[in-house]
PDB file of N, CA and C in Angstrom:
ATOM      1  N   UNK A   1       0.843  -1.180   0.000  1.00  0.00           N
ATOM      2  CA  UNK A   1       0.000   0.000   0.000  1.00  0.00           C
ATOM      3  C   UNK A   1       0.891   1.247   0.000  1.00  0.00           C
ATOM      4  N   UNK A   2       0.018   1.813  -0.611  1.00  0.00           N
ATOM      5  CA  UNK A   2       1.254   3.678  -1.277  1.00  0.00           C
ATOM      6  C   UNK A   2       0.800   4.629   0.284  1.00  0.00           C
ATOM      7  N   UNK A   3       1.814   5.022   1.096  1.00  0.00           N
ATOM      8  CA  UNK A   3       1.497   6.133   1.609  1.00  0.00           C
ATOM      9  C   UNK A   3       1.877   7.452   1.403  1.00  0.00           C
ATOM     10  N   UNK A   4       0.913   8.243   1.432  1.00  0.00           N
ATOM     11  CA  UNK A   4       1.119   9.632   0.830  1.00  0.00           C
ATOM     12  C   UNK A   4       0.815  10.466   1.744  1.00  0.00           C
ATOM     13  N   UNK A   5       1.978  11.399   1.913  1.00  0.00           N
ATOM     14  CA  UNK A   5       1.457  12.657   3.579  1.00  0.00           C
ATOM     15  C   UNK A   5       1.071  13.766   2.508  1.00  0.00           C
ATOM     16  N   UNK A   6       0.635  14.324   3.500  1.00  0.00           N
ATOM     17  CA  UNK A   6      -0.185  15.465   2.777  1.00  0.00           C
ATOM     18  C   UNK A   6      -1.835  16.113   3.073  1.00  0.00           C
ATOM     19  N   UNK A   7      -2.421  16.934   2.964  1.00  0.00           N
ATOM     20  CA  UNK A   7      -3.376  17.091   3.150  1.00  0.00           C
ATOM     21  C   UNK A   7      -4.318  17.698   1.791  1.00  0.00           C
ATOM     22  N   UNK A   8      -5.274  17.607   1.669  1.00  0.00           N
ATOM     23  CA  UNK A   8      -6.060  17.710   0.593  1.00  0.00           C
ATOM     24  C   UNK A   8      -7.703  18.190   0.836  1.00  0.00           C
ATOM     25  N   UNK A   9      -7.858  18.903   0.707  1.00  0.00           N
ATOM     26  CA  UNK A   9      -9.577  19.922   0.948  1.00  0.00           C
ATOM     27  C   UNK A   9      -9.912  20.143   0.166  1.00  0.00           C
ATOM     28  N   UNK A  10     -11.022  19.537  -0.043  1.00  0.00           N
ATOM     29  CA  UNK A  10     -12.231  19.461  -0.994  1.00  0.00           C
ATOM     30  C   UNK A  10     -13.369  20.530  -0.748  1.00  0.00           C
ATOM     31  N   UNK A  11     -13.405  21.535  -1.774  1.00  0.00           N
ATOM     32  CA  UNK A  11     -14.646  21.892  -1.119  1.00  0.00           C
ATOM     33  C   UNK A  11     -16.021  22.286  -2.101  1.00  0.00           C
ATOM     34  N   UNK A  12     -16.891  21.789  -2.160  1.00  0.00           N
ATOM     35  CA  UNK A  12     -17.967  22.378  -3.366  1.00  0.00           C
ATOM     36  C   UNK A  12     -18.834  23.551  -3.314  1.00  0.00           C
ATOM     37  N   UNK A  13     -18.916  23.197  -4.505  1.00  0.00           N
ATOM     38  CA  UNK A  13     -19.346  24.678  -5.109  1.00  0.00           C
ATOM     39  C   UNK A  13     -20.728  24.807  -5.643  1.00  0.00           C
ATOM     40  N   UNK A  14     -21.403  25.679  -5.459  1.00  0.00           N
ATOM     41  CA  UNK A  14     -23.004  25.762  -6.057  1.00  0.00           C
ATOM     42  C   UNK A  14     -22.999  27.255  -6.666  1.00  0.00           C
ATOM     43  N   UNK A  15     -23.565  27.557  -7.958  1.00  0.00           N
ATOM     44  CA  UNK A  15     -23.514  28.939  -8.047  1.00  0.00           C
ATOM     45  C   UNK A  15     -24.735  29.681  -7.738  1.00  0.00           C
ATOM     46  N   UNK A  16     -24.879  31.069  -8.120  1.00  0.00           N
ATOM     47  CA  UNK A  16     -25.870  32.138  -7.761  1.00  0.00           C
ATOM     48  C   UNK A  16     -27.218  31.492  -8.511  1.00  0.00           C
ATOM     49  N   UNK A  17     -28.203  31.813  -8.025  1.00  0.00           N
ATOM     50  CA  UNK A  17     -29.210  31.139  -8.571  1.00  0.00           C
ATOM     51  C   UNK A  17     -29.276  31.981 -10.189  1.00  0.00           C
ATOM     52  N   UNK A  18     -29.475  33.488  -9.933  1.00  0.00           N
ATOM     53  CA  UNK A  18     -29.249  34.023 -11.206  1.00  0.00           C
ATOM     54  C   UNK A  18     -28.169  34.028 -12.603  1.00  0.00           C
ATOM     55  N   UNK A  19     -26.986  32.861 -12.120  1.00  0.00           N
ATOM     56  CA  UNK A  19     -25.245  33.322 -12.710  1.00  0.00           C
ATOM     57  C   UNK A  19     -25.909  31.899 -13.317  1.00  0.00           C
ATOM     58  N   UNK A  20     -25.323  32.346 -15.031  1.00  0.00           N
ATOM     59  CA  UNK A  20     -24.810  31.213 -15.742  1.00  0.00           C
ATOM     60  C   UNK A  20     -24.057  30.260 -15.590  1.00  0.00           C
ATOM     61  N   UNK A  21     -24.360  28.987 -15.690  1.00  0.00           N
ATOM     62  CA  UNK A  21     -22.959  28.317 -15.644  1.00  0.00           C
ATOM     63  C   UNK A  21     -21.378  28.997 -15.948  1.00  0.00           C
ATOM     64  N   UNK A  22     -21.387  29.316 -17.357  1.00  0.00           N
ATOM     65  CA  UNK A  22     -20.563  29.939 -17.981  1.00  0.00           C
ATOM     66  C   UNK A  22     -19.901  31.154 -17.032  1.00  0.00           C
ATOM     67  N   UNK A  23     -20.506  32.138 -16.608  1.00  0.00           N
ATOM     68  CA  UNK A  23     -19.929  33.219 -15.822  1.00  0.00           C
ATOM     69  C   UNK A  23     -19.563  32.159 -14.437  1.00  0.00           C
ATOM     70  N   UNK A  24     -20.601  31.670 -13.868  1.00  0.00           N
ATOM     71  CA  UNK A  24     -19.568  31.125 -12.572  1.00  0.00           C
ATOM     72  C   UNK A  24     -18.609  30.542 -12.416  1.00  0.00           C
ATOM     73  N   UNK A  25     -17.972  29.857 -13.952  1.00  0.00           N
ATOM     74  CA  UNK A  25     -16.623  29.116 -14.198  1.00  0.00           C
ATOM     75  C   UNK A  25     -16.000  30.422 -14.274  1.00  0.00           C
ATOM     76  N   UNK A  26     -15.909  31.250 -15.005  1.00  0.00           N
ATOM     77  CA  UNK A  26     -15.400  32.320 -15.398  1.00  0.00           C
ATOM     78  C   UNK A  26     -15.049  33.142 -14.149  1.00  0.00           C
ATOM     79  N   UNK A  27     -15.733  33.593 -13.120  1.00  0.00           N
ATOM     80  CA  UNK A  27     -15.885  34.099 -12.379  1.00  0.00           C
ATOM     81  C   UNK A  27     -14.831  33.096 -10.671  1.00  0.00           C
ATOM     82  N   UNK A  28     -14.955  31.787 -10.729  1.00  0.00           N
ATOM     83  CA  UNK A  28     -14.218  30.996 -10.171  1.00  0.00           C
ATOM     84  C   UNK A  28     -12.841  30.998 -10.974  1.00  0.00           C
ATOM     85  N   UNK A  29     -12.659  31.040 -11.540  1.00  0.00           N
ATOM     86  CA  UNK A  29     -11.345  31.259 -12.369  1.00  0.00           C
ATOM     87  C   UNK A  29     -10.412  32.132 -12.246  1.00  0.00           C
ATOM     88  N   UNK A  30     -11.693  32.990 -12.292  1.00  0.00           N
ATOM     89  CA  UNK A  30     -10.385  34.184 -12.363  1.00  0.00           C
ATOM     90  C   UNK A  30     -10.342  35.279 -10.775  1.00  0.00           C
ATOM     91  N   UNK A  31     -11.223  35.294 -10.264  1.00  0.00           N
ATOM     92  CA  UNK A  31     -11.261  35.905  -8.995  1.00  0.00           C
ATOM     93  C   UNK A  31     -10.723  35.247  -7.880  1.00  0.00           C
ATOM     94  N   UNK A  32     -11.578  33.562  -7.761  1.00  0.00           N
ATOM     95  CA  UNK A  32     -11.218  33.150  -6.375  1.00  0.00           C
ATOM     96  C   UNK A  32      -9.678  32.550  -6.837  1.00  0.00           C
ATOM     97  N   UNK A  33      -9.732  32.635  -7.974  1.00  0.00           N
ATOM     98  CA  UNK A  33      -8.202  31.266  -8.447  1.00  0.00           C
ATOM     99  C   UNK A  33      -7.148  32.386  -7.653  1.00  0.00           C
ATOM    100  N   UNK A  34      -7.294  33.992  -8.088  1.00  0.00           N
ATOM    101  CA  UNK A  34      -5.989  34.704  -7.010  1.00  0.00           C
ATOM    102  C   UNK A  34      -6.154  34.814  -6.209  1.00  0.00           C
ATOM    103  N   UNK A  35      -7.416  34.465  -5.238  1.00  0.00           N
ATOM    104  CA  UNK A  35      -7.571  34.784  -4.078  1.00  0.00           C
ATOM    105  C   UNK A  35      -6.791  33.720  -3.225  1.00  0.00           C
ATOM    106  N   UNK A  36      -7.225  32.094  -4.003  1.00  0.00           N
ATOM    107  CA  UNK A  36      -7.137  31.257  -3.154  1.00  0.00           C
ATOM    108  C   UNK A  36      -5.201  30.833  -3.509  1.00  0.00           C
ATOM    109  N   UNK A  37      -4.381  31.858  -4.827  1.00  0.00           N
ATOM    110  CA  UNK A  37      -3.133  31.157  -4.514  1.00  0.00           C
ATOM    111  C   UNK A  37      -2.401  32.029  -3.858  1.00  0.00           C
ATOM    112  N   UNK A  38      -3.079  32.682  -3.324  1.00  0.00           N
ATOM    113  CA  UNK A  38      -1.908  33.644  -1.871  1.00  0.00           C
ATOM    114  C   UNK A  38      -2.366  33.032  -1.286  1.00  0.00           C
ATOM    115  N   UNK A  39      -2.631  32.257  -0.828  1.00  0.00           N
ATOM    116  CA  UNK A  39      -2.517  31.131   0.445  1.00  0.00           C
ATOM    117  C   UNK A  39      -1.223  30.454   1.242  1.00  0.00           C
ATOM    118  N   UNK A  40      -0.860  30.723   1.893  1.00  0.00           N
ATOM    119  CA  UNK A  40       0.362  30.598   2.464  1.00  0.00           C
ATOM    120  C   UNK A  40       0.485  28.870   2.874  1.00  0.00           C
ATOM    121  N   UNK A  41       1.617  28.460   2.246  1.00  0.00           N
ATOM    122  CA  UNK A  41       1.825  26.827   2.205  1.00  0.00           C
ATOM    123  C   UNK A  41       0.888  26.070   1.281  1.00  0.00           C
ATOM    124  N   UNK A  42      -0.261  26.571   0.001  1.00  0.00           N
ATOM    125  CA  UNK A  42      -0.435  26.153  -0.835  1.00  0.00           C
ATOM    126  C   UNK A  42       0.477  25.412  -2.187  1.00  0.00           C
ATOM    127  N   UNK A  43       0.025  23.732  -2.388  1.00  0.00           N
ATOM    128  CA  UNK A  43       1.312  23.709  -2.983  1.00  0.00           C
ATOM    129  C   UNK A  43       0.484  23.123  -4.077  1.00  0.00           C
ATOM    130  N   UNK A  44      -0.980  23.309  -4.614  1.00  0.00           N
ATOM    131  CA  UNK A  44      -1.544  22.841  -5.365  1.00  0.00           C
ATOM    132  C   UNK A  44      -2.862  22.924  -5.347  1.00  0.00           C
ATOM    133  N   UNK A  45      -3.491  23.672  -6.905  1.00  0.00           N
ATOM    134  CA  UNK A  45      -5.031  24.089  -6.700  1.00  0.00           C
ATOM    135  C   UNK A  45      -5.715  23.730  -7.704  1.00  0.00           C
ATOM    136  N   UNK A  46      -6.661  22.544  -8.210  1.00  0.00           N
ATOM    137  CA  UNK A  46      -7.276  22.172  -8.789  1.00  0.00           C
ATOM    138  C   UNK A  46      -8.976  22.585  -8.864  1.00  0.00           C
ATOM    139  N   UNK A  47      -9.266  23.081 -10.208  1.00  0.00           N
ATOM    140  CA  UNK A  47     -10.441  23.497 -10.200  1.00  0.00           C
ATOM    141  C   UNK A  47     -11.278  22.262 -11.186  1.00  0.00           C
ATOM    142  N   UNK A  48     -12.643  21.816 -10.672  1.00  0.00           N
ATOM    143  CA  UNK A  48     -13.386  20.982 -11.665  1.00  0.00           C
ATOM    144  C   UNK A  48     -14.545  21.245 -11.676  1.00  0.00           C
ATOM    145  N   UNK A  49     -14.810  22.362 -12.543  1.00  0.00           N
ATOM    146  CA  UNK A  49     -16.106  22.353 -12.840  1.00  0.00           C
ATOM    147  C   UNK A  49     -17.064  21.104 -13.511  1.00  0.00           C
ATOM    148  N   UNK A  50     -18.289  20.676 -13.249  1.00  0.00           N
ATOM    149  CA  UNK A  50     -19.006  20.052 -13.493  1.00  0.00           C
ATOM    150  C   UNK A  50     -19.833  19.802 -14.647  1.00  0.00           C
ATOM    151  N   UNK A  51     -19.523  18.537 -15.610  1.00  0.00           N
ATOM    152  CA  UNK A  51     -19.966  18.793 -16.876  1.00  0.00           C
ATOM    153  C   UNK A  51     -21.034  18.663 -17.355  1.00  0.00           C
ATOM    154  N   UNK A  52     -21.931  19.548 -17.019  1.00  0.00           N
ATOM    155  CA  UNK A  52     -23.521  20.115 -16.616  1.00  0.00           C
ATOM    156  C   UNK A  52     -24.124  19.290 -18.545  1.00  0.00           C
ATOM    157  N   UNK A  53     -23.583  18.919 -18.953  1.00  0.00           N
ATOM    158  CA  UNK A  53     -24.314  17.689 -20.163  1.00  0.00           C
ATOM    159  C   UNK A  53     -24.130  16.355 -20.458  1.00  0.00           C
ATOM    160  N   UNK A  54     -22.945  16.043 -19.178  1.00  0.00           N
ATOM    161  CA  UNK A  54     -22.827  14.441 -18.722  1.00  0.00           C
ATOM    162  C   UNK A  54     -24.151  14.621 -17.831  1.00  0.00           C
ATOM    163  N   UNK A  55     -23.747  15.663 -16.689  1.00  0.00           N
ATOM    164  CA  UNK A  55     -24.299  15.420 -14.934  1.00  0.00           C
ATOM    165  C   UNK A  55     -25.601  16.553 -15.098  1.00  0.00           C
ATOM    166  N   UNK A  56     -26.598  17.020 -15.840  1.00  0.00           N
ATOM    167  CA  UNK A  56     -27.610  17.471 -15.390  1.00  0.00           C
ATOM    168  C   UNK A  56     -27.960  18.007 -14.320  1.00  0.00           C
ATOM    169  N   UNK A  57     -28.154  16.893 -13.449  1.00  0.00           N
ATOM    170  CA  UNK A  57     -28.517  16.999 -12.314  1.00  0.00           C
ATOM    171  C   UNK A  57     -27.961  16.992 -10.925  1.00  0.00           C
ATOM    172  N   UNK A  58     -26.697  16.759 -11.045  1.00  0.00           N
ATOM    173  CA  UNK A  58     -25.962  17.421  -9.832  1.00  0.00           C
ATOM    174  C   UNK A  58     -25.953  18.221  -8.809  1.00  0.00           C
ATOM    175  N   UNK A  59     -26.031  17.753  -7.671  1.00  0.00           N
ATOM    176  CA  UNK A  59     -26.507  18.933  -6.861  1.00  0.00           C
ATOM    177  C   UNK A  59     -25.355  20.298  -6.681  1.00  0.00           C
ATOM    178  N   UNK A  60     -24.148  20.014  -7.368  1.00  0.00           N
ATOM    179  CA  UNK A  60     -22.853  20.806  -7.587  1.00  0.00           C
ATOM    180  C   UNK A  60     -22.864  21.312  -8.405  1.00  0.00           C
ATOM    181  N   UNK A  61     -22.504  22.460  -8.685  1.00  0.00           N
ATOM    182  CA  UNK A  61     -21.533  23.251 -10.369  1.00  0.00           C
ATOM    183  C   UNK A  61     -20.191  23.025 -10.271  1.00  0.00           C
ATOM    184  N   UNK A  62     -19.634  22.194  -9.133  1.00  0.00           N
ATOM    185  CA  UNK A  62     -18.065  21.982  -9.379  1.00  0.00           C
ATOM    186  C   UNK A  62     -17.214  21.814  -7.912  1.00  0.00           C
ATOM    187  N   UNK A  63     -16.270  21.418  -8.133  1.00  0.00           N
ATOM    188  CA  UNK A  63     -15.761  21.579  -6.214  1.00  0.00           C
ATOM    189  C   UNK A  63     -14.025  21.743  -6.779  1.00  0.00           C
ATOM    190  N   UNK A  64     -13.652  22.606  -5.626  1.00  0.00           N
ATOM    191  CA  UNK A  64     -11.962  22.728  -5.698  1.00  0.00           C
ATOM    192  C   UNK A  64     -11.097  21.732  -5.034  1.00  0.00           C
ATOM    193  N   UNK A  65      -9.585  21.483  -5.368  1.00  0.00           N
ATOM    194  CA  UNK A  65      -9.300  20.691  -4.184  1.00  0.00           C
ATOM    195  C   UNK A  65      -8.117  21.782  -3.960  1.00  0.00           C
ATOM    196  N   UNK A  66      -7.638  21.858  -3.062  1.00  0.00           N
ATOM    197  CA  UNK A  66      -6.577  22.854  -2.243  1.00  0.00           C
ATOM    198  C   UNK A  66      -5.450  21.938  -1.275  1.00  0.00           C
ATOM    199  N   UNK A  67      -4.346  21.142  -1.662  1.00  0.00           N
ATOM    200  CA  UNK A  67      -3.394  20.659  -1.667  1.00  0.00           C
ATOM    201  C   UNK A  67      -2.050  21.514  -0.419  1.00  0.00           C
ATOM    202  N   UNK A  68      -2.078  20.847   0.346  1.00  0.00           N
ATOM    203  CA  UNK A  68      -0.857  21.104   1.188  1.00  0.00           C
ATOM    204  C   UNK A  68      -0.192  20.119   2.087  1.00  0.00           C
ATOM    205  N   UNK A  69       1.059  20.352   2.594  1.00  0.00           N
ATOM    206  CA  UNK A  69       1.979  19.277   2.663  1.00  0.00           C
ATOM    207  C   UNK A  69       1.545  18.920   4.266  1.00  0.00           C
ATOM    208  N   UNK A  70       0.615  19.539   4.770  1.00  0.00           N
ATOM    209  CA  UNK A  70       0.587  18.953   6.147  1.00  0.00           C
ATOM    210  C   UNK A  70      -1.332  19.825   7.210  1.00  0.00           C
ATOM    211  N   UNK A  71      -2.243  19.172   6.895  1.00  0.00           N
ATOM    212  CA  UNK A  71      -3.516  19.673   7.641  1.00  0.00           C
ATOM    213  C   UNK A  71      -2.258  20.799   8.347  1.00  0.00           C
ATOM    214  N   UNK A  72      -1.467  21.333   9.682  1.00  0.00           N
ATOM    215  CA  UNK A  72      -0.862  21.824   9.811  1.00  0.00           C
ATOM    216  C   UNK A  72      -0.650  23.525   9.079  1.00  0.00           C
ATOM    217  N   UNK A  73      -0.275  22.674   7.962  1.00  0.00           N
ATOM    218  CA  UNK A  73      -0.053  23.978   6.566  1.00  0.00           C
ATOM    219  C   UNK A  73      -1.393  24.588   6.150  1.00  0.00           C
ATOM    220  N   UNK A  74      -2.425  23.563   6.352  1.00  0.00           N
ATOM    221  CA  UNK A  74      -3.743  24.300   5.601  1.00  0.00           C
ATOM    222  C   UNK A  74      -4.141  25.723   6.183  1.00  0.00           C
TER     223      UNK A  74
END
């Protein structure tokens, strides 16, 4: 078995009832993406928006994961 240290936070995402899909990717992209890489001890930020014509019905528009070397660091 692989052990891997590290910590990893997941967190999802729902948008404005009024916001397009389209703008809330857009809008997650480019606003929170600088917000969230001044994060001090961030060593990795994955965005996945949700592919709203596989998944319809999802209760998500997408979730981030936010990567650091130790819960500690988060």
């Amino acid at each position: 078995m692989l052990l891997v240290k590290g910590f990893k936070h997941v967190g999802f995402l729902t948008r404005k009832k009024d916001q397009s899909f389209e703008d809330f990717v857009k809008y997650w992209d480019e606003v929170h993406t600088a917000i969230t890489l001044r994060l001090p001890g961030l060593k990795s930020y994955v965005l996945n928006p949700i592919d709203r014509e596989k998944y319809p019905d999802s209760p998500v528009d997408g979730f981030s994961e936010l990567w650091f070397d130790s819960l500690d660091d988060a």
